[in-house]
Structures are given as C-alpha cells and as structure tokens.
Protein backbone atom coordinates (compact mmCIF):
# COMPACT_ATOMS: atom_id res chain seq x y z
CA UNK A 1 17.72 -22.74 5.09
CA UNK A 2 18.97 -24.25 1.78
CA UNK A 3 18.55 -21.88 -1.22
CA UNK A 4 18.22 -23.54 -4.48
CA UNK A 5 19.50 -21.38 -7.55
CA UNK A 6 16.85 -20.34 -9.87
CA UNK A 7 19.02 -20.15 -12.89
CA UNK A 8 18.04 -23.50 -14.30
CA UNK A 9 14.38 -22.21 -13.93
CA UNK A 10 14.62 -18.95 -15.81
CA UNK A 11 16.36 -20.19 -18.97
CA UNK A 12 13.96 -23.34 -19.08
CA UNK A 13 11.27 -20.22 -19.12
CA UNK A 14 12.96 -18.19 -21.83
CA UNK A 15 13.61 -21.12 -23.94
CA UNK A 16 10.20 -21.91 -24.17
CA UNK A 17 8.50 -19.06 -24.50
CA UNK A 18 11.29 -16.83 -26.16
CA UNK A 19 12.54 -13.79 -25.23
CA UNK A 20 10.91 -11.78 -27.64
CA UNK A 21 7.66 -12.45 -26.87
CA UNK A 22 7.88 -12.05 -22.97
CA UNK A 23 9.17 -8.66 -24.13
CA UNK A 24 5.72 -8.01 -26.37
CA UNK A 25 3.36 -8.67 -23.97
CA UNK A 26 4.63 -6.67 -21.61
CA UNK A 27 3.03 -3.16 -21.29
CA UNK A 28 5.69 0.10 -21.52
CA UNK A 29 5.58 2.38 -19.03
CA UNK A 30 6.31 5.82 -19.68
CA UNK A 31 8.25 6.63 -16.76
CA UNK A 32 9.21 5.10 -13.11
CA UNK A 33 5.92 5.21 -10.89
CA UNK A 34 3.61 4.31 -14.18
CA UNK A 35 4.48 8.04 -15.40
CA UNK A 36 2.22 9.42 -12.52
CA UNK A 37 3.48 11.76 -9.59
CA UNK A 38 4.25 9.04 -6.79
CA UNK A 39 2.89 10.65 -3.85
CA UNK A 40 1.49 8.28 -1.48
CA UNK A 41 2.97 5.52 -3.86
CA UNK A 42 4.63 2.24 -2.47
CA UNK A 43 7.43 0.96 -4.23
CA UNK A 44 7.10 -3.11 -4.93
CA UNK A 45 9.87 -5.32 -5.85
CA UNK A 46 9.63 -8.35 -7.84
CA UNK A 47 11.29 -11.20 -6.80
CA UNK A 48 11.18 -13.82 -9.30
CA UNK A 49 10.00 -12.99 -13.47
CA UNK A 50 8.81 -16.13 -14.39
CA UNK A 51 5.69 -16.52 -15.89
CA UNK A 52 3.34 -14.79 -13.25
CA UNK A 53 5.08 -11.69 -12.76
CA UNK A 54 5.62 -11.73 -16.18
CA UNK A 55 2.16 -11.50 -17.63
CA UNK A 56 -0.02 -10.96 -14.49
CA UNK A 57 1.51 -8.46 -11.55
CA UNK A 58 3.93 -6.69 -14.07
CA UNK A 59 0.78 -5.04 -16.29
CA UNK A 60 -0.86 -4.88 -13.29
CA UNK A 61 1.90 -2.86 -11.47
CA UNK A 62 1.12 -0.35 -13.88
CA UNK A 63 -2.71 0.14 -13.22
CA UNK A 64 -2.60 0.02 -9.21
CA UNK A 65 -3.37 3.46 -7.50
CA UNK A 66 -1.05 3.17 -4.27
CA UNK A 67 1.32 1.13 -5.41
CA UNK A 68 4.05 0.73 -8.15
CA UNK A 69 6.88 -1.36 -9.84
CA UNK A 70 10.20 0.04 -8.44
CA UNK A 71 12.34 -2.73 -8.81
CA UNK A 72 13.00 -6.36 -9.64
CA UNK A 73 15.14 -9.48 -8.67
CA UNK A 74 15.89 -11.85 -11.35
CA UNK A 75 18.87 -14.10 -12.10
CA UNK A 76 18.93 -13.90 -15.84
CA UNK A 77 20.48 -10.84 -17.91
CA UNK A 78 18.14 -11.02 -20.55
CA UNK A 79 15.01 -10.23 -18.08
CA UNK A 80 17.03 -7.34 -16.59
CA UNK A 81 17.31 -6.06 -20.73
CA UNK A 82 13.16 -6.22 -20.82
CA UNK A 83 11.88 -5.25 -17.32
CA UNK A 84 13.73 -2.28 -17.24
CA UNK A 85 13.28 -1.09 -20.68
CA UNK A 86 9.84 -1.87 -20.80
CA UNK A 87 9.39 -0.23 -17.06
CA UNK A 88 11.76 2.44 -17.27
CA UNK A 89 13.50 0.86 -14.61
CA UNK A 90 16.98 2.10 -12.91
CA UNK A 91 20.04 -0.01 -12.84
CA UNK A 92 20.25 0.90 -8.68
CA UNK A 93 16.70 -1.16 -8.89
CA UNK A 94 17.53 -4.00 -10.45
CA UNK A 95 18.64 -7.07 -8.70
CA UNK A 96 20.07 -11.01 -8.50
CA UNK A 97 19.44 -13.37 -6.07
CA UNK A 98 23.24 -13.24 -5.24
CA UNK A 99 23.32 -9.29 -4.34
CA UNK A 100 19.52 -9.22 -3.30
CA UNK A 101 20.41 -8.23 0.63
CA UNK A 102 21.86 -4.86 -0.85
CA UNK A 103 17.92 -3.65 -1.22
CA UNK A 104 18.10 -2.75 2.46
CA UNK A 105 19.72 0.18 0.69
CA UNK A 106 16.89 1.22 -2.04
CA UNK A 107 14.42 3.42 -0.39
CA UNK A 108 12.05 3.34 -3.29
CA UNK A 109 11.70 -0.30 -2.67
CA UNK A 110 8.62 -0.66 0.24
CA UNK A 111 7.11 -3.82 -0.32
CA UNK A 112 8.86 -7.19 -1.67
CA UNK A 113 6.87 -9.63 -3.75
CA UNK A 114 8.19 -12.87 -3.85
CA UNK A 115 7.19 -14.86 -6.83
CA UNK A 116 9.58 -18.06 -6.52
CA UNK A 117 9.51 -21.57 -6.41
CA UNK A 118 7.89 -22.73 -3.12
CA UNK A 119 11.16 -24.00 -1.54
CA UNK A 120 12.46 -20.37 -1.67
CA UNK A 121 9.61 -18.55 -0.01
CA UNK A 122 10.51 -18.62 3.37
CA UNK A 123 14.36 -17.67 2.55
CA UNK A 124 13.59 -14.78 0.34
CA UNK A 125 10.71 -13.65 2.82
CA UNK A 126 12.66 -13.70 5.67
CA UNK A 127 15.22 -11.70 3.63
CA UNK A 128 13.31 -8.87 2.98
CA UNK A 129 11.53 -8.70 6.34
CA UNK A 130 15.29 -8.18 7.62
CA UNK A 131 15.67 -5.44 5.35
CA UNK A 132 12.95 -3.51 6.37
CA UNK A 133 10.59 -4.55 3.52
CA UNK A 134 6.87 -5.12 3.82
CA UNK A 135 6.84 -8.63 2.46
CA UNK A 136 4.10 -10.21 -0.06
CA UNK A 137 4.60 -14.25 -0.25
CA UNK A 138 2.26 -15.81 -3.16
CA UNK A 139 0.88 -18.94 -2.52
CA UNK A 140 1.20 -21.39 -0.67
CA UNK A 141 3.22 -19.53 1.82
CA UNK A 142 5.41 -22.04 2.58
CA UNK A 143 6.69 -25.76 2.47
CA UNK A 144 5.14 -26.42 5.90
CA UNK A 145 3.72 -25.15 9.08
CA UNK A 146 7.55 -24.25 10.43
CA UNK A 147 8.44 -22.39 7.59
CA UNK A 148 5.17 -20.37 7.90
CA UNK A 149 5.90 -19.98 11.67
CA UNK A 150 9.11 -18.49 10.39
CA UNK A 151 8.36 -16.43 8.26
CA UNK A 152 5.42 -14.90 10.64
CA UNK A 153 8.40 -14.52 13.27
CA UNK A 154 10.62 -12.64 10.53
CA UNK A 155 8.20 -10.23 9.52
CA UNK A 156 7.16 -9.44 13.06
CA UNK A 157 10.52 -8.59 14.93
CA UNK A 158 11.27 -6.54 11.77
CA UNK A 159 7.82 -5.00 11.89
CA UNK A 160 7.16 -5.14 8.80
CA UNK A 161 3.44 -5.87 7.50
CA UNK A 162 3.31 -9.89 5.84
CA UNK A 163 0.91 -11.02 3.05
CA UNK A 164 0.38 -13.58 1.22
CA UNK A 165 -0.78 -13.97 -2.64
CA UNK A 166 -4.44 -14.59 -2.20
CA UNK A 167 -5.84 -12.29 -4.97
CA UNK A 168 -9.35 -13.78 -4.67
CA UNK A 169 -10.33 -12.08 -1.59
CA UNK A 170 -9.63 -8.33 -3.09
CA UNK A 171 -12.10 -8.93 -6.01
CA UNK A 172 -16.01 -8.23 -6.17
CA UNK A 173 -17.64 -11.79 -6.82
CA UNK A 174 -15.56 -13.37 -3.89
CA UNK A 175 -16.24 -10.55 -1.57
CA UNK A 176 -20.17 -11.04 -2.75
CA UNK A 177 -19.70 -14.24 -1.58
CA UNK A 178 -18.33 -13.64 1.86
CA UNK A 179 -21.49 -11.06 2.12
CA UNK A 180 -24.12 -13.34 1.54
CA UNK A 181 -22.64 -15.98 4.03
CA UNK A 182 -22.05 -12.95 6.49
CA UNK A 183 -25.47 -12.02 5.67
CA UNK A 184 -27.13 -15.53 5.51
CA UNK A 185 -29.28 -14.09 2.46
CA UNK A 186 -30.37 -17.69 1.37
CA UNK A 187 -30.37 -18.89 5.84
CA UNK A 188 -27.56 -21.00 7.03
CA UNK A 189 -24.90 -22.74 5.07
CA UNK A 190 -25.44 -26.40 4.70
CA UNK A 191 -22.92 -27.58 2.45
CA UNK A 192 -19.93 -25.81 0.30
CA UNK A 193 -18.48 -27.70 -2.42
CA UNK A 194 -14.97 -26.23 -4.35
CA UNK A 195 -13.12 -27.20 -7.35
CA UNK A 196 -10.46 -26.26 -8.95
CA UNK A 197 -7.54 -27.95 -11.25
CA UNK A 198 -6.20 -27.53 -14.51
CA UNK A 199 -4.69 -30.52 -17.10
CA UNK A 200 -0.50 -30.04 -16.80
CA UNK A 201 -0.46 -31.24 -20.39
CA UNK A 202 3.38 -32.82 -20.85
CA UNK A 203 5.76 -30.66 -19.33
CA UNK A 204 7.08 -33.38 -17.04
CA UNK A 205 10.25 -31.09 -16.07
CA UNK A 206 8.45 -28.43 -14.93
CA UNK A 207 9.25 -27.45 -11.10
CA UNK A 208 5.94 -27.75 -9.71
CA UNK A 209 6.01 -31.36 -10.53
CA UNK A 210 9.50 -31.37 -8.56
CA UNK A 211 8.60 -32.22 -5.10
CA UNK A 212 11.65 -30.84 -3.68
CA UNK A 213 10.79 -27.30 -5.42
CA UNK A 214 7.15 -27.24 -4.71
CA UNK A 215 6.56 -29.08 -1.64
CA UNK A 216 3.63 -31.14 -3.45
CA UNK A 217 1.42 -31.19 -5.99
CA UNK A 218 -1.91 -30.42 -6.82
CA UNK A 219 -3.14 -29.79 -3.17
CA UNK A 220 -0.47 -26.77 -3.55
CA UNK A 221 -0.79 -25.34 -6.16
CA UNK A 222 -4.81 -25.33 -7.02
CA UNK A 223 -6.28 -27.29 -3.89
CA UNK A 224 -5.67 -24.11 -1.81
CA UNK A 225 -8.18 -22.11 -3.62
CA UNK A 226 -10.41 -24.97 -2.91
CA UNK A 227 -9.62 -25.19 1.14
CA UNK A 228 -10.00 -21.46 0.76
CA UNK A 229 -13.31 -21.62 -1.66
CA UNK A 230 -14.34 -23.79 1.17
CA UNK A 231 -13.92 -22.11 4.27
CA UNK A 232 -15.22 -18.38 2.81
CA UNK A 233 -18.56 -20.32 1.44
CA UNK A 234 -19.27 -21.11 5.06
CA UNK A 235 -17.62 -18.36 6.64
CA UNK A 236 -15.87 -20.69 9.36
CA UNK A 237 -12.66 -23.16 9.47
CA UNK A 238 -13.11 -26.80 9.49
CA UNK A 239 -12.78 -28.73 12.48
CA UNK A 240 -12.20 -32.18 11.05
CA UNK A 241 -10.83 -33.54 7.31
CA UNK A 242 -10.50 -36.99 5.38
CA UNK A 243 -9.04 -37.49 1.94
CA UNK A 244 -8.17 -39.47 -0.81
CA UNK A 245 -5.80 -39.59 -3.44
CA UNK A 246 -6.36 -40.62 -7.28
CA UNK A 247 -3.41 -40.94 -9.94
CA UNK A 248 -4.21 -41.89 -13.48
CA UNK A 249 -1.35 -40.50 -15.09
CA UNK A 250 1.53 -42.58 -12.65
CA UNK A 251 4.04 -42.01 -15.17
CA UNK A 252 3.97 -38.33 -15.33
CA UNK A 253 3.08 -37.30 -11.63
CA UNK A 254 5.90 -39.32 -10.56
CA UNK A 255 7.09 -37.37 -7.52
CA UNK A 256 3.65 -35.26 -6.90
CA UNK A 257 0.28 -35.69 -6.02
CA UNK A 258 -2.52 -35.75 -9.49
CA UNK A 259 -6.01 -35.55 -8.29
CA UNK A 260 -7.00 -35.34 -4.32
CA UNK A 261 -10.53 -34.67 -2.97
CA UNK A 262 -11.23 -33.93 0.90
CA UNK A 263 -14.48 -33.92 2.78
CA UNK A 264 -14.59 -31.36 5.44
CA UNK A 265 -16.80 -31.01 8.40
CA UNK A 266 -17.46 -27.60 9.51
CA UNK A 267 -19.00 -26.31 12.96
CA UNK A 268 -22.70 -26.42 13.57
CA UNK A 269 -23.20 -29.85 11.40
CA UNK A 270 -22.34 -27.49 7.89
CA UNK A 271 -19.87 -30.24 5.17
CA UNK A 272 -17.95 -29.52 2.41
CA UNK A 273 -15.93 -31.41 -0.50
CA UNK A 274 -12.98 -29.96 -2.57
CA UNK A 275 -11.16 -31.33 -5.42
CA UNK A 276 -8.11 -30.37 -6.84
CA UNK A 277 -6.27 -31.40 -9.50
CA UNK A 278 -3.22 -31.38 -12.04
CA UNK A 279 -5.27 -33.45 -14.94
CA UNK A 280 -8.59 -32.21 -14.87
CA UNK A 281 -9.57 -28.45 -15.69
CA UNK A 282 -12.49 -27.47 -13.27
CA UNK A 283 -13.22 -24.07 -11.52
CA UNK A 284 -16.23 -24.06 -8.92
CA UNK A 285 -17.78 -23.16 -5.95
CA UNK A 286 -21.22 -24.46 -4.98
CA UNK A 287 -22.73 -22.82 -1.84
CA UNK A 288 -25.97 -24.30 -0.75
CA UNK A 289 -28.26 -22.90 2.11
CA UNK A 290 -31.18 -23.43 4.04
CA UNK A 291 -33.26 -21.73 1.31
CA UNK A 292 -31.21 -21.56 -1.66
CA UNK A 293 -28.22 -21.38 -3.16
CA UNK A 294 -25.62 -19.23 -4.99
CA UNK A 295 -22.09 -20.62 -7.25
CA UNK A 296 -19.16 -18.93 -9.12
CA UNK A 297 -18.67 -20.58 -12.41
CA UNK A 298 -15.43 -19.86 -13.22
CA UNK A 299 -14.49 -18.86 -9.44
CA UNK A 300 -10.88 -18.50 -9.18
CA UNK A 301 -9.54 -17.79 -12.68
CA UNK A 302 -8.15 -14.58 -13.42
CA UNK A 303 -11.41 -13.82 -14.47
CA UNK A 304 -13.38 -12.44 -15.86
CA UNK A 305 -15.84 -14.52 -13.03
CA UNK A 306 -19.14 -15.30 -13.12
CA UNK A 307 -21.71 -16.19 -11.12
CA UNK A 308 -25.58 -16.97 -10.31
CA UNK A 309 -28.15 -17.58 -7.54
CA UNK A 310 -30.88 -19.59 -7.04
CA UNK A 311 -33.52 -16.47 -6.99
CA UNK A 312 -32.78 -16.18 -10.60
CA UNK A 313 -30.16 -13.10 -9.67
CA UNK A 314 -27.21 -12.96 -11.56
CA UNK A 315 -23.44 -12.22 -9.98
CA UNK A 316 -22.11 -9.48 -11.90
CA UNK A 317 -19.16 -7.21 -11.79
CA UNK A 318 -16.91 -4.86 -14.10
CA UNK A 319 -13.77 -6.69 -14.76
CA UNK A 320 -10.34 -5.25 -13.13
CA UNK A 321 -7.19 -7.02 -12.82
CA UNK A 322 -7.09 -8.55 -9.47
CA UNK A 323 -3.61 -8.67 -9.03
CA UNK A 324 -4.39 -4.42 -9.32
CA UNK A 325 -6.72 -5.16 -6.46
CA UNK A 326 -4.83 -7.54 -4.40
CA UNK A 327 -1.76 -4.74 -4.30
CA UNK A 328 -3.45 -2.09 -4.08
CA UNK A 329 -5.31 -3.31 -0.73
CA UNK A 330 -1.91 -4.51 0.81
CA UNK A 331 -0.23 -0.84 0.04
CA UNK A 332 -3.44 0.85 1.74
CA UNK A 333 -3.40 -1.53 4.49
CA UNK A 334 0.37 -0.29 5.11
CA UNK A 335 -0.68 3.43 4.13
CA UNK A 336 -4.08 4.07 5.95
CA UNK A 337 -4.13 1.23 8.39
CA UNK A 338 -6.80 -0.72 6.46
CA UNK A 339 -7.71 -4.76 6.95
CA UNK A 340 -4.72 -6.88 5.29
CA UNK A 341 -7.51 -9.39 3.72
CA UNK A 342 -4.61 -11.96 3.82
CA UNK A 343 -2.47 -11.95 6.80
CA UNK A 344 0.67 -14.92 7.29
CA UNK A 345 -1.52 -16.42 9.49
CA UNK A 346 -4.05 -16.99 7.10
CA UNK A 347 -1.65 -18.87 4.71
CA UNK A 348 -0.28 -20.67 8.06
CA UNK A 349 -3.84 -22.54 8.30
CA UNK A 350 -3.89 -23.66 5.04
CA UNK A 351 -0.77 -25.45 5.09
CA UNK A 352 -2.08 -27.27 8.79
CA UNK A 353 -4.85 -28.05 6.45
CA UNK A 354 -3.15 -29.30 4.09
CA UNK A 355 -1.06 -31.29 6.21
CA UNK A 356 -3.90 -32.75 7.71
CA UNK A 357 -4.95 -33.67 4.39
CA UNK A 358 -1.83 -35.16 2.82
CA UNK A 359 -1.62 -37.26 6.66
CA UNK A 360 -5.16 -38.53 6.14
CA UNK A 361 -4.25 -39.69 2.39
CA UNK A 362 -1.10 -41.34 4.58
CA UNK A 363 -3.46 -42.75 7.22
CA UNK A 364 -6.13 -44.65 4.71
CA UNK A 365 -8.48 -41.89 4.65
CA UNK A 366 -8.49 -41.23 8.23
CA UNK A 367 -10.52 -38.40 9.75
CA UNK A 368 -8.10 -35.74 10.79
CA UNK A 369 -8.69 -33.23 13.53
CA UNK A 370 -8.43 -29.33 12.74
CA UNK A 371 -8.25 -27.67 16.37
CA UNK A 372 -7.52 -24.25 14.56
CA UNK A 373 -8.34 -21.69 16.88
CA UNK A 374 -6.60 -24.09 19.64
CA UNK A 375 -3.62 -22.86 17.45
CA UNK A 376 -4.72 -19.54 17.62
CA UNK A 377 -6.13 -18.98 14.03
CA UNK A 378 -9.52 -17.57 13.85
C-alpha cells in the first residue's frame, strides 16, 4: 500500500497552533503508567499527535483505569521534546513512522492507536497487528470496503483484538439510547433522524479537504456519526439508501464533498434521514416512536451531552471523558473478555454504507440496496 509521509502534516499543525501551547494544554504526568502501580495496565501507543491525540486521548490516557500512555509515534522532533516530558515518557518508547516496525520489540506497548490521516489507516493498522499489537483504528476505518477487509484479515491471523474509534458507544447518553430502543420504552421506532456537521471555516489546505488523504469529505468525517446515530436509534441496519449532494461553497470544497443528506429505509417499514456536513454546525438525533419520543441535543460532541424525552424526563449523566471510556472498554475487553462495543466489522459496514451513499449521489439519487447481513454484518 502507498504510505504518504506525514511530515508536511505535523509542521502545518505546529505552525499554527505553536509549539508552546500544544505543550500547555497538555496535562503532566508524574510518572510512566499516570504515576499509579500498572498492574493489570495496558500499554497504548499513539500513532499520530496531531490535534486529537493532542488534546483529547493524551489527557485522557492519564484518567483511564486499565489502560495507559506507554509510547508514541510521531514524525516531528519537537512533539517527541513535549510528549515525553509532559508524560514522563522513555526514549525506548518513542517512535517515527520510519523505525515504527521496531515496536514489535517494546513489551510495554499492548495496544496501538492509530490517529492518522485516513489514507494511512490500513498501513499503520496492519503494521501493528503484525507486531503483535492489539490495534485501535479511529474513524472511518478505512478508505474503502478492501482496506477494511484488510485490515480485519491483519488483525485476525495475528490474533490480535481490532477496534475502531467510535467513542460514542462507551458513554452513558448513547448507551441510554440503545436501552430505550432495546427496551421499546416509547413502542416501536418509526423514524430516526441524525445530524451532525461543523462549518470548516477557511483552512482550504487542510488534509481532510484532500481527497487523496481522507478518502472524502463530509460523509467521512461527520456523516458517520450520523449513519451510526441512525442505525443505534432503531437498533437495526438499513436495507436500502438514496442521497443527495449540496455544495454552496464550490470554491473551497473543491476536491470533497460539503453537505450530503441520505434517506434510509430500515426493516419493518421504520425511515430515517441524516445530514452531514462541512459548512453547517448541527449535532442531533431525533428518535420518534409509536408513543413518543426521545433526542440528544448535542449528541456526538465531546460532550458534555444532553438530552430529553417526550414524558417530560430529562437525559442526564455525570460528565467523563469519553475517550477515558472508549479505552478503557477496549483494554477490558482484551483483559476480562468483555464486549468490544466496536469491532472492524462494525466500521466495515459503514464504509458499504457509505459507498452506497456516495454511488447513489453518482447514480441521480438512486435507491441503493444494503444486503448487510448477506455480507455477514449483523
């Protein structure tokens, strides 16, 4: 598979943010293992320090309970300065994409994180599988179906446990949802509707507006918390999905898609909408049943959420990090043998899906298909 150097990435991030305040918002830890007696802890690399890992798993690395920041990957010098100064991290932990295969050797290392460009997923993935890593791949998992099948294939003749970076599904308001669906506490689902988007502002250079980087646009980056809103407001997968796609900013999203919305058709007559998109900020999801209703309003920030019902009830839940979450279920999953909320396979259907969207948008809007569990995902 190609690999595309990350080089020109990381000093277009420390240029524009400065180095010396990535290094302030950083947390210090007082010693390896968040100063706490490791015991049962797994060890998680970082591949990638951009932005993310930066202000989001990093902290959060040093609240989880089974898990902990042993080492990172980066390409640029002055990163390796912070991170290991403000993590206590040891040179033997500490990584570049050119030497990364030499963490086969690093037994403090468990679990691999990688936080890259899309177009590097499946390389850096398949990577660590083959060195004996547990493997966590944020979203979207891949470029395409193949890569996904690939990367599935890896992690499984290395047997190694696979992930991917769906924090939503570790935290208490989504799980509420996926408990009054289970539980059909307003009757059957009827309809589902999920937003979510952001405005890009004018960063045109940025590499999720580089097609060959990101593998799309929007539907990518935000729309997947939408097919996922989607699909855990009804508790089933779609069998069938049209779309459109809307550009009002031509001259900016010049390689990507802007704004796409999808209509879904679920099983038992249920329907759904999403919208995503790179020039609007919106952040729903709108579950109606037979007797009521319930939404999250925000619903896939990094919180804190909120929600309400149609009883009056309100959603409401202590706020935690859910990156802390999201690791910390992955390492117990490899620990104790608990559910992995997010296996490969779920980030596998989303990218059918959102093939089958982008080919509808192709097609005029055409009704696509979804013969999911044909393909064996249930």
């Amino acid at each position: 598979m190609k690999k595309i150097s990350r080089r020109k990435f990381n000093e277009s991030f420390l240029k524009g943010v400065g180095v010396a305040s990535v290094a302030a918002t950083i947390p210090t830890a007082c010693a390896a293992g968040n100063g706490l007696p490791v015991g049962e802890k797994l060890g998680v690399a970082l591949v990638g320090l951009g932005s993310y890992s930066t202000y989001q798993l990093g902290p959060a690395l040093l609240e989880t309970k089974h898990c902990y920041l042993a080492g990172i990957v980066t390409g640029t010098l002055e990163k390796e300065k912070i991170w290991s100064e403000k993590y206590n991290l040891p040179k033997e932990s500490i990584y570049n994409y050119e030497n990364f295969d030499e963490i086969i050797k690093n037994d403090t290392i468990d679990i691999v994180y990688v936080v890259l460009p899309n177009s590097m997923h499946a390389d850096f993935c398949i990577r660590a599988a083959r060195a004996g890593k547990h493997v966590i791949c944020e979203k979207p998992m891949a470029m395409n179906v193949e890569e996904c099948d690939v990367i599935i294939a890896a992690c499984k003749k290395a047997k190694v446990k696979l992930s991917v970076g769906y924090r939503l599904h570790s935290e208490p308001y989504t799980q509420e949802v996926q408990r009054m669906v289970r539980e059909k506490t307003f009757g059957a689902i009827r309809f589902v509707n999920a937003e979510a988007g952001y405005y890009s502002g004018s960063h045109p250079n940025q590499w999720r507006l580089d097609k060959t980087l990101s593998g799309g646009g929007a539907l990518v980056n935000m729309g997947v918390y939408s097919i996922q809103s989607a699909i855990y407001g009804t508790g089933t997968n779609p069998i069938s999905v049209s779309a459109q796609e809307f550009s009002t900013r031509p001259e900016y999203f010049k390689g990507t898609d802007e704004t796409i919305s999808a209509q879904f058709e679920f099983p038992n007559g249920v329907v759904g909408n999403i919208f995503t998109s790179h020039n609007v900020n919106t952040n729903r999801l709108y579950v109606s049943a037979e007797k009521g209703w319930f939404e999250l309003h925000p619903a896939n920030s990094y919180g804190p959420l909120s929600g309400r019902r149609s009883d009056g009830a309100e959603i409401k839940f202590p706020h935690e990090s859910q990156q802390k979450l999201q690791m910390d279920d992955f390492a117990l999953h490899i620990l104790k043998g608990t559910i992995n909320r997010v296996p490969g396979e779920m980030g596998k259907r989303d990218m059918i899906i959102v093939e089958a969207i982008y080919r509808s948008i192709r097609e005029g809007g055409k009704k696509i298909p979804l013969d999911l569990g044909r393909m064996g995902i249930v």
